[in-house]
PDB file of N, CA and C in Angstrom:
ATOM      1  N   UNK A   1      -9.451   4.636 -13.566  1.00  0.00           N
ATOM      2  CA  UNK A   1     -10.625   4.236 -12.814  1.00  0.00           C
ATOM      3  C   UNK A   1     -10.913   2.764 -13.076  1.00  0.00           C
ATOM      4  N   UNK A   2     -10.966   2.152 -12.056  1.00  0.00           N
ATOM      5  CA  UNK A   2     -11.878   0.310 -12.033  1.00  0.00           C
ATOM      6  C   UNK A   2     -12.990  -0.189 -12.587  1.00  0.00           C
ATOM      7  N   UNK A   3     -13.212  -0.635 -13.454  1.00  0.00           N
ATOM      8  CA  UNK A   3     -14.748  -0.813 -14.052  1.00  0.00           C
ATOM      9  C   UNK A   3     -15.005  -2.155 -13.588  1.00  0.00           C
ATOM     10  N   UNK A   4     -16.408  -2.211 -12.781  1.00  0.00           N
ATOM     11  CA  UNK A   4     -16.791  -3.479 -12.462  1.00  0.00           C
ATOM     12  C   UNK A   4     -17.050  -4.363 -13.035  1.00  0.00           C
ATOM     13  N   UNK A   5     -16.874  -5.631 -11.714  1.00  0.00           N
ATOM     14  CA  UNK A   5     -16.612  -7.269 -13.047  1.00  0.00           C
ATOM     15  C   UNK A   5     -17.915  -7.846 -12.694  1.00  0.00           C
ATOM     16  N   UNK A   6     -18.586  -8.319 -13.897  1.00  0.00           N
ATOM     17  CA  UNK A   6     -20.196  -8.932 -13.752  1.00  0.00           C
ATOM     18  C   UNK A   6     -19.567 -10.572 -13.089  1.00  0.00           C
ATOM     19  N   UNK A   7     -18.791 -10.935 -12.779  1.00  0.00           N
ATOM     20  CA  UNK A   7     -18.908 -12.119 -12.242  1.00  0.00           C
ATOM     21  C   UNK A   7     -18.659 -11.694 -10.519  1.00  0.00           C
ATOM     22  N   UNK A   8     -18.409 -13.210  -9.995  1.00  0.00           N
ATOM     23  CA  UNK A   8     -18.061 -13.466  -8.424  1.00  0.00           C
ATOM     24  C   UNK A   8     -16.752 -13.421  -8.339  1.00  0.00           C
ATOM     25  N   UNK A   9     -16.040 -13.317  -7.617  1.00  0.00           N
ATOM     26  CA  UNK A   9     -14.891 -13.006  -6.575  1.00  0.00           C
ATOM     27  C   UNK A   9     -14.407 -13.653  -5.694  1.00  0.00           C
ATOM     28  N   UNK A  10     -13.125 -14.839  -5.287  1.00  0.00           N
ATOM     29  CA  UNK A  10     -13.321 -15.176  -4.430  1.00  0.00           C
ATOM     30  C   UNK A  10     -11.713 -14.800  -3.734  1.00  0.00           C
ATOM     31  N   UNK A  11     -11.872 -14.222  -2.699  1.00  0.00           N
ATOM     32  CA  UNK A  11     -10.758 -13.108  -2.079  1.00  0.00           C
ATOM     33  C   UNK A  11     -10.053 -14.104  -0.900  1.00  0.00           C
ATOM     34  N   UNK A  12      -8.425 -14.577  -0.921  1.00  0.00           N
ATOM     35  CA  UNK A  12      -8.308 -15.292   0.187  1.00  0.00           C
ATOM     36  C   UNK A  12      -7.789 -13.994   1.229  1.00  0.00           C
ATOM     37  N   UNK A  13      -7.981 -14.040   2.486  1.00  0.00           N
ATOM     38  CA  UNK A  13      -7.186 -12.883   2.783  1.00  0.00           C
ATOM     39  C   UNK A  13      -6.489 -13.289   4.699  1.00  0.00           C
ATOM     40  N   UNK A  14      -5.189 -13.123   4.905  1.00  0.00           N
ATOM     41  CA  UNK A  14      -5.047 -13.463   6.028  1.00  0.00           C
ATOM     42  C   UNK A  14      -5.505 -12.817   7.395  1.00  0.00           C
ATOM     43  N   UNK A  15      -5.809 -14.090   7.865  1.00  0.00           N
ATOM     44  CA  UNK A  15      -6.439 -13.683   9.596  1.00  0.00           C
ATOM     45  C   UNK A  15      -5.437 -12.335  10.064  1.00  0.00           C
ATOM     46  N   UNK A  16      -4.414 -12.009  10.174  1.00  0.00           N
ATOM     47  CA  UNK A  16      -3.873 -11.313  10.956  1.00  0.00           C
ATOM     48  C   UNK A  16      -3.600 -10.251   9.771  1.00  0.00           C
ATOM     49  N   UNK A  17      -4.648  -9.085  10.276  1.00  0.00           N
ATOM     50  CA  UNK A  17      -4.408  -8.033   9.430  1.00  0.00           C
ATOM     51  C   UNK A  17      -3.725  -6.826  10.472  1.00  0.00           C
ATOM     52  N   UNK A  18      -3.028  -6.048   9.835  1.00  0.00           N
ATOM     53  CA  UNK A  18      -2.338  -4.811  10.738  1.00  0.00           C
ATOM     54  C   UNK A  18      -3.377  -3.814  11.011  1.00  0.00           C
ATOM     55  N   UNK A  19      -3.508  -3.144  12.203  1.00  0.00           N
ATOM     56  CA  UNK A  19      -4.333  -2.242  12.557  1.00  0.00           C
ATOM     57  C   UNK A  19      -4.527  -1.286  11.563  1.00  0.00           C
ATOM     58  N   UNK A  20      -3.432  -0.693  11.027  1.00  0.00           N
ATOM     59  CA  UNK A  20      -3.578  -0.010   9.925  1.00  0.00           C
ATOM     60  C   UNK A  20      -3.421  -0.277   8.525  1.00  0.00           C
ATOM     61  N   UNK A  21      -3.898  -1.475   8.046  1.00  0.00           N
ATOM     62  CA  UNK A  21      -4.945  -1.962   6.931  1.00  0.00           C
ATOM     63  C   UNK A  21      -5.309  -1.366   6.122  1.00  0.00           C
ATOM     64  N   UNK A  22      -5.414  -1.108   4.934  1.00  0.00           N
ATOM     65  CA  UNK A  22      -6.270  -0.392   4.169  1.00  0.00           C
ATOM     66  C   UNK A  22      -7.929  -0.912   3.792  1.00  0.00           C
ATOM     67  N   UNK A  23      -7.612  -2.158   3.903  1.00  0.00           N
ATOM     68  CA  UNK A  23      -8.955  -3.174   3.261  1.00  0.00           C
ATOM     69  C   UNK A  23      -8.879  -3.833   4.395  1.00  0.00           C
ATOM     70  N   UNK A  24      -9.110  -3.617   5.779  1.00  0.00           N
ATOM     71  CA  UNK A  24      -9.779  -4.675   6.879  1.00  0.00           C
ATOM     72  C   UNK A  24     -10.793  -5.486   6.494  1.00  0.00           C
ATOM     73  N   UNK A  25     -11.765  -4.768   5.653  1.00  0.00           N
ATOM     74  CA  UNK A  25     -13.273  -5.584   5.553  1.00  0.00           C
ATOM     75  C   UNK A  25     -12.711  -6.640   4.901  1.00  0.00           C
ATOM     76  N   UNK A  26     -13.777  -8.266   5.079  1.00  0.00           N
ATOM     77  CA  UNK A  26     -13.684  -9.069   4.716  1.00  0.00           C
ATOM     78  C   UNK A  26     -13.743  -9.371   2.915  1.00  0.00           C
ATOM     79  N   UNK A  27     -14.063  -8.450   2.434  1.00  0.00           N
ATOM     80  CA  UNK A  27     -14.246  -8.355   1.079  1.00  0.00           C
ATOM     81  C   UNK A  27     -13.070  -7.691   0.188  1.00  0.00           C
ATOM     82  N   UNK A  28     -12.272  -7.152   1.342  1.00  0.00           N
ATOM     83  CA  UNK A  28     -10.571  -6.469   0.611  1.00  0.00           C
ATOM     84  C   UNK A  28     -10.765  -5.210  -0.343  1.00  0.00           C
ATOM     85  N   UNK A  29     -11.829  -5.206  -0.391  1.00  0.00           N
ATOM     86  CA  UNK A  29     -11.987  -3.792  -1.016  1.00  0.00           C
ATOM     87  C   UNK A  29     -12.314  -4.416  -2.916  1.00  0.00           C
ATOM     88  N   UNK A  30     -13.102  -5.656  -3.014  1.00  0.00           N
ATOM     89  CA  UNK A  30     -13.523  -6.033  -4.179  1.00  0.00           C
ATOM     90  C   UNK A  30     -15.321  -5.854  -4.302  1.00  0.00           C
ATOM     91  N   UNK A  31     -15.883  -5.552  -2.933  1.00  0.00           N
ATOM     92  CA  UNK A  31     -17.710  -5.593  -3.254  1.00  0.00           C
ATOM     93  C   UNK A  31     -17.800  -4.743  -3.888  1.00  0.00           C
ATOM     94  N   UNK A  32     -17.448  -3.659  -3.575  1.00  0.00           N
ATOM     95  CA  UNK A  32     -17.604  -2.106  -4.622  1.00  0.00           C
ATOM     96  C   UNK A  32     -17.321  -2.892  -6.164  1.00  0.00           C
ATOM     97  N   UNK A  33     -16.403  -3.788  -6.674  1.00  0.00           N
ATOM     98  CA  UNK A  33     -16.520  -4.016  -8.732  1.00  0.00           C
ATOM     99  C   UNK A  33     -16.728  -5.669  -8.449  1.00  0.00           C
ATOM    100  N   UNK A  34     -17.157  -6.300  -7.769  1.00  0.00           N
ATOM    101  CA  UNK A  34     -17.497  -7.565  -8.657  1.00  0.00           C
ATOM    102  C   UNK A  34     -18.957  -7.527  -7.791  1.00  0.00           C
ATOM    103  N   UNK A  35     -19.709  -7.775  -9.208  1.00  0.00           N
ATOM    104  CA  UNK A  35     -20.949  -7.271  -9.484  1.00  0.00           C
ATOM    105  C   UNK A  35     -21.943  -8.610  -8.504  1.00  0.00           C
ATOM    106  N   UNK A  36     -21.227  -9.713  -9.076  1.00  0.00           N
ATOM    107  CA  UNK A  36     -21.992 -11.259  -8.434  1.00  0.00           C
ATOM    108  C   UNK A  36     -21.294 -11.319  -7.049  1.00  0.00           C
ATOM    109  N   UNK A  37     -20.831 -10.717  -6.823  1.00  0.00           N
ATOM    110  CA  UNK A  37     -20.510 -11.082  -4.927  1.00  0.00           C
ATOM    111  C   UNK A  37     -19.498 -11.474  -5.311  1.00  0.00           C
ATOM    112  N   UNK A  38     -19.075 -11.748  -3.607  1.00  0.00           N
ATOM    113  CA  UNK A  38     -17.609 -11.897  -2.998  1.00  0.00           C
ATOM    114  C   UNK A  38     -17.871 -13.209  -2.573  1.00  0.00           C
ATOM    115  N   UNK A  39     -17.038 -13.847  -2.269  1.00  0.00           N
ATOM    116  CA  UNK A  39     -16.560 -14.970  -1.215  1.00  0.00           C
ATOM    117  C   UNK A  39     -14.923 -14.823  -0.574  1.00  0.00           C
ATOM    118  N   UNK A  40     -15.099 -14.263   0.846  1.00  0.00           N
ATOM    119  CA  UNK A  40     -14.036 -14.237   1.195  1.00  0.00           C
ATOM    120  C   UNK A  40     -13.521 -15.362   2.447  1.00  0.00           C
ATOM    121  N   UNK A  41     -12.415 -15.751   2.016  1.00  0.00           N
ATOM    122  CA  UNK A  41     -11.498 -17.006   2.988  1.00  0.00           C
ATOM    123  C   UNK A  41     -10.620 -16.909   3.744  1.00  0.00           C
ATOM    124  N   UNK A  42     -10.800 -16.673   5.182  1.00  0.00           N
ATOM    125  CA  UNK A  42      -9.690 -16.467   5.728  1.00  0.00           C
ATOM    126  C   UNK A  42      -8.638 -17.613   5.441  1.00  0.00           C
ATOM    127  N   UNK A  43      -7.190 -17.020   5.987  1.00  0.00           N
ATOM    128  CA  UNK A  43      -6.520 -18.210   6.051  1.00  0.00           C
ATOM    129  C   UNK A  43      -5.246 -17.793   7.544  1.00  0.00           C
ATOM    130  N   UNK A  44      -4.948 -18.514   7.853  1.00  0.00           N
ATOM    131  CA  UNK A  44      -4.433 -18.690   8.913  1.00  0.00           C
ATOM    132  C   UNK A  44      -3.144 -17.639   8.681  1.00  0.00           C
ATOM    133  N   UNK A  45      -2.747 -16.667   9.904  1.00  0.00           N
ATOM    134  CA  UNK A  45      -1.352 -16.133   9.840  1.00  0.00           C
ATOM    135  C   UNK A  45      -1.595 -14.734   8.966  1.00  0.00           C
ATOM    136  N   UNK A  46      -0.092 -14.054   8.638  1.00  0.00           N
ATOM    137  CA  UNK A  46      -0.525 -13.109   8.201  1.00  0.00           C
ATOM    138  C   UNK A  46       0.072 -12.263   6.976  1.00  0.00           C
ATOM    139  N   UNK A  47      -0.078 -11.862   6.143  1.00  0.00           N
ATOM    140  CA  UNK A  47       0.491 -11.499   4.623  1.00  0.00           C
ATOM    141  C   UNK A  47       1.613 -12.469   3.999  1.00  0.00           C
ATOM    142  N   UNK A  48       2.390 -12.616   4.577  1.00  0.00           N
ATOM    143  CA  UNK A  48       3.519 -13.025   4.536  1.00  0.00           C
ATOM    144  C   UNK A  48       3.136 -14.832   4.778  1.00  0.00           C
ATOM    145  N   UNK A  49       2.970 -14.513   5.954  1.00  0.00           N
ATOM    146  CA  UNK A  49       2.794 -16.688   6.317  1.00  0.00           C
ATOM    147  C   UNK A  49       1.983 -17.028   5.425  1.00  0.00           C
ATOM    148  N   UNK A  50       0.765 -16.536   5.232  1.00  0.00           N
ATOM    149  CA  UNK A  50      -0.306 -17.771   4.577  1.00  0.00           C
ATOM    150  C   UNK A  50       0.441 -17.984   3.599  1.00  0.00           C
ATOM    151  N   UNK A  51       1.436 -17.816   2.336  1.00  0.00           N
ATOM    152  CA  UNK A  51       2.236 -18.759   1.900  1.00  0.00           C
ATOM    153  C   UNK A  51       3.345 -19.664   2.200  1.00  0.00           C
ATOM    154  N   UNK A  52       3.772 -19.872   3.545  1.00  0.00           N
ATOM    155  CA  UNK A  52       4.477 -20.703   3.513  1.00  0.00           C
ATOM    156  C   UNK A  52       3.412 -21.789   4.738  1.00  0.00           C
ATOM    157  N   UNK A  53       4.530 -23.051   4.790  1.00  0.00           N
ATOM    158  CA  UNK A  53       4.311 -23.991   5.724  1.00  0.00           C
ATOM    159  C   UNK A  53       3.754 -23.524   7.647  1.00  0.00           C
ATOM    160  N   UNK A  54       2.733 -23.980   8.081  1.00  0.00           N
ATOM    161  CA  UNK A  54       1.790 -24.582   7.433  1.00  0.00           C
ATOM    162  C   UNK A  54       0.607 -24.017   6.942  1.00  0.00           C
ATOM    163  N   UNK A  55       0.732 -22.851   6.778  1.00  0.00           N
ATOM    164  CA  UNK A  55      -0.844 -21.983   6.550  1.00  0.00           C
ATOM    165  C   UNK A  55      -0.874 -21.898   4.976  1.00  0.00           C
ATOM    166  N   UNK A  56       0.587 -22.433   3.973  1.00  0.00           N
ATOM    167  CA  UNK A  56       0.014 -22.133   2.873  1.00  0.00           C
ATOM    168  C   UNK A  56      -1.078 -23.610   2.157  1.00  0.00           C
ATOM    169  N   UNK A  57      -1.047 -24.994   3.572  1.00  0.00           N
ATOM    170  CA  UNK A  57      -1.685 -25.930   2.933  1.00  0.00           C
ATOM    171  C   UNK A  57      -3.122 -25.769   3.188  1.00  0.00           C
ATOM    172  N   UNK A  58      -3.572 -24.352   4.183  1.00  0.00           N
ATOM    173  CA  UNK A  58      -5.007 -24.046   4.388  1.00  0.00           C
ATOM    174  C   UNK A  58      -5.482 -23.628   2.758  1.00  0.00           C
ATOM    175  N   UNK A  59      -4.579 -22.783   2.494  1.00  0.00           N
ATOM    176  CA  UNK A  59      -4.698 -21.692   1.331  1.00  0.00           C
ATOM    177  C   UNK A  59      -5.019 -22.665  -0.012  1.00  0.00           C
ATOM    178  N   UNK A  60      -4.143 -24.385  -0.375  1.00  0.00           N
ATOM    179  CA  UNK A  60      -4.779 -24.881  -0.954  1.00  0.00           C
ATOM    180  C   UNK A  60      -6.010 -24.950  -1.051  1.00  0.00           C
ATOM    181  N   UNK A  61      -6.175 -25.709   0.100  1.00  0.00           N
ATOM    182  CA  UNK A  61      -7.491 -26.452   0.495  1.00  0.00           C
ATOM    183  C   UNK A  61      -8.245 -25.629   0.072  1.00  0.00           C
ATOM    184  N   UNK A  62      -8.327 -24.591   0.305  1.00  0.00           N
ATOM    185  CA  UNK A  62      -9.620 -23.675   0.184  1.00  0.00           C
ATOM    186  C   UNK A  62      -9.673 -22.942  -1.704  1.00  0.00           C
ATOM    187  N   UNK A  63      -8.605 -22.889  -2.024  1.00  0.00           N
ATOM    188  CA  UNK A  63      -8.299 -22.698  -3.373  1.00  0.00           C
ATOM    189  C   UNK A  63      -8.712 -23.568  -3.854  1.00  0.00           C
ATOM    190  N   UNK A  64      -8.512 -25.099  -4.133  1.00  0.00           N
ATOM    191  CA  UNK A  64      -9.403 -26.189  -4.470  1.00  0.00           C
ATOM    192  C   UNK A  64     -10.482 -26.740  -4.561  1.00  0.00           C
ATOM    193  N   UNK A  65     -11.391 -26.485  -3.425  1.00  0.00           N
ATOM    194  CA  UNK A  65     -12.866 -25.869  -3.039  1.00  0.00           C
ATOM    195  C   UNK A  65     -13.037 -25.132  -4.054  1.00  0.00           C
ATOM    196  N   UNK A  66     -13.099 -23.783  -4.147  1.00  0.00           N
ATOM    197  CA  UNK A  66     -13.681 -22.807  -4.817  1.00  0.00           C
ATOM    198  C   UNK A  66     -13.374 -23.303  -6.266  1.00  0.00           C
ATOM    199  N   UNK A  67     -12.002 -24.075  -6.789  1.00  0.00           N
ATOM    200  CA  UNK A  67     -12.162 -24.696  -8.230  1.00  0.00           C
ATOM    201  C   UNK A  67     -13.175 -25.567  -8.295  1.00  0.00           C
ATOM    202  N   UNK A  68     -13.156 -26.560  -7.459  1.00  0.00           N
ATOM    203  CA  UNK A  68     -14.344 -27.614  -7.728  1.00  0.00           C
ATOM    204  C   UNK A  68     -15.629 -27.627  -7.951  1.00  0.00           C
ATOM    205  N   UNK A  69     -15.861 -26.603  -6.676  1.00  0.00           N
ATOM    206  CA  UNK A  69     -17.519 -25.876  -6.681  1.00  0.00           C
ATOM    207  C   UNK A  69     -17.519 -25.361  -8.084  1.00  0.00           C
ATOM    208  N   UNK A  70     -16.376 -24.545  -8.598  1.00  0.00           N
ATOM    209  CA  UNK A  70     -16.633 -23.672 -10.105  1.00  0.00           C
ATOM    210  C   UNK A  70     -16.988 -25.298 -11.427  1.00  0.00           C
ATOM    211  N   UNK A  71     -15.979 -26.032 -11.192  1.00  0.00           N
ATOM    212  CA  UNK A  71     -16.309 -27.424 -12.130  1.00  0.00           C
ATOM    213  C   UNK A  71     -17.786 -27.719 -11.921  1.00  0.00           C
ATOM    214  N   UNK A  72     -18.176 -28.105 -10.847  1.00  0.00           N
ATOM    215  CA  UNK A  72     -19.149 -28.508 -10.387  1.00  0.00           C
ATOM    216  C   UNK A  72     -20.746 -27.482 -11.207  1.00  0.00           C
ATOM    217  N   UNK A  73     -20.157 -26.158 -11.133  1.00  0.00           N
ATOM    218  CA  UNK A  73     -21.193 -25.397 -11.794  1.00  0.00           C
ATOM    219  C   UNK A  73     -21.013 -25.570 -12.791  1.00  0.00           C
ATOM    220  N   UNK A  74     -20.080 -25.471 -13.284  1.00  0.00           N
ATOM    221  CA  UNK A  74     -20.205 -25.440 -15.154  1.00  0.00           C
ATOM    222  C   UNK A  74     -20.421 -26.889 -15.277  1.00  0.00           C
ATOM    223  N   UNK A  75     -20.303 -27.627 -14.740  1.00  0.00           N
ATOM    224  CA  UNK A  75     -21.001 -29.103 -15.798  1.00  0.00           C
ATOM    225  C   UNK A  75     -22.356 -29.529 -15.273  1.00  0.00           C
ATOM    226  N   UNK A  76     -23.161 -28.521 -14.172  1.00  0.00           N
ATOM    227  CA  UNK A  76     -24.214 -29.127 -14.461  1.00  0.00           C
ATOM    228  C   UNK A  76     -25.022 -28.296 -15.214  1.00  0.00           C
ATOM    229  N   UNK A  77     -24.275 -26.924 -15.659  1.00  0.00           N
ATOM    230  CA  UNK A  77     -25.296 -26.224 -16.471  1.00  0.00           C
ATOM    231  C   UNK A  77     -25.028 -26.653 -17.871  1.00  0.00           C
TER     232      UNK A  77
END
């Protein structure tokens, strides 16, 4: 069994999901254990593409974001 995580979550997940999906929702099936919320990111393409060229340089971008914002919190607290 999963025991929930007291922090936030941040889920990248690709635009093109298969009809039969298990985790369609935007949250991938993480709101149910992380306790502080989700942040979920689409990214362009689908399981497979968002790592390569060019959808895996969305997947930076947005991976980098969510580090910075995290820097950004811990040094002004």
């Amino acid at each position: 069994k999963y025991r929930p995580y007291a922090g936030r979550v941040n889920v990248f997940r690709a635009a093109e999901q298969p009809r039969t999906a298990p985790h369609r929702e935007p949250t991938q099936g993480w709101g149910a254990l992380a306790q502080g919320g989700v942040d979920s990111h689409e990214i362009p393409g689908d399981h497979f593409s968002i790592i390569r060229t060019p959808n895996v340089f969305v997947m930076a971008d947005k991976m980098r974001a969510c580090l910075d914002a995290l820097e950004k919190r811990d040094n002004a607290g």
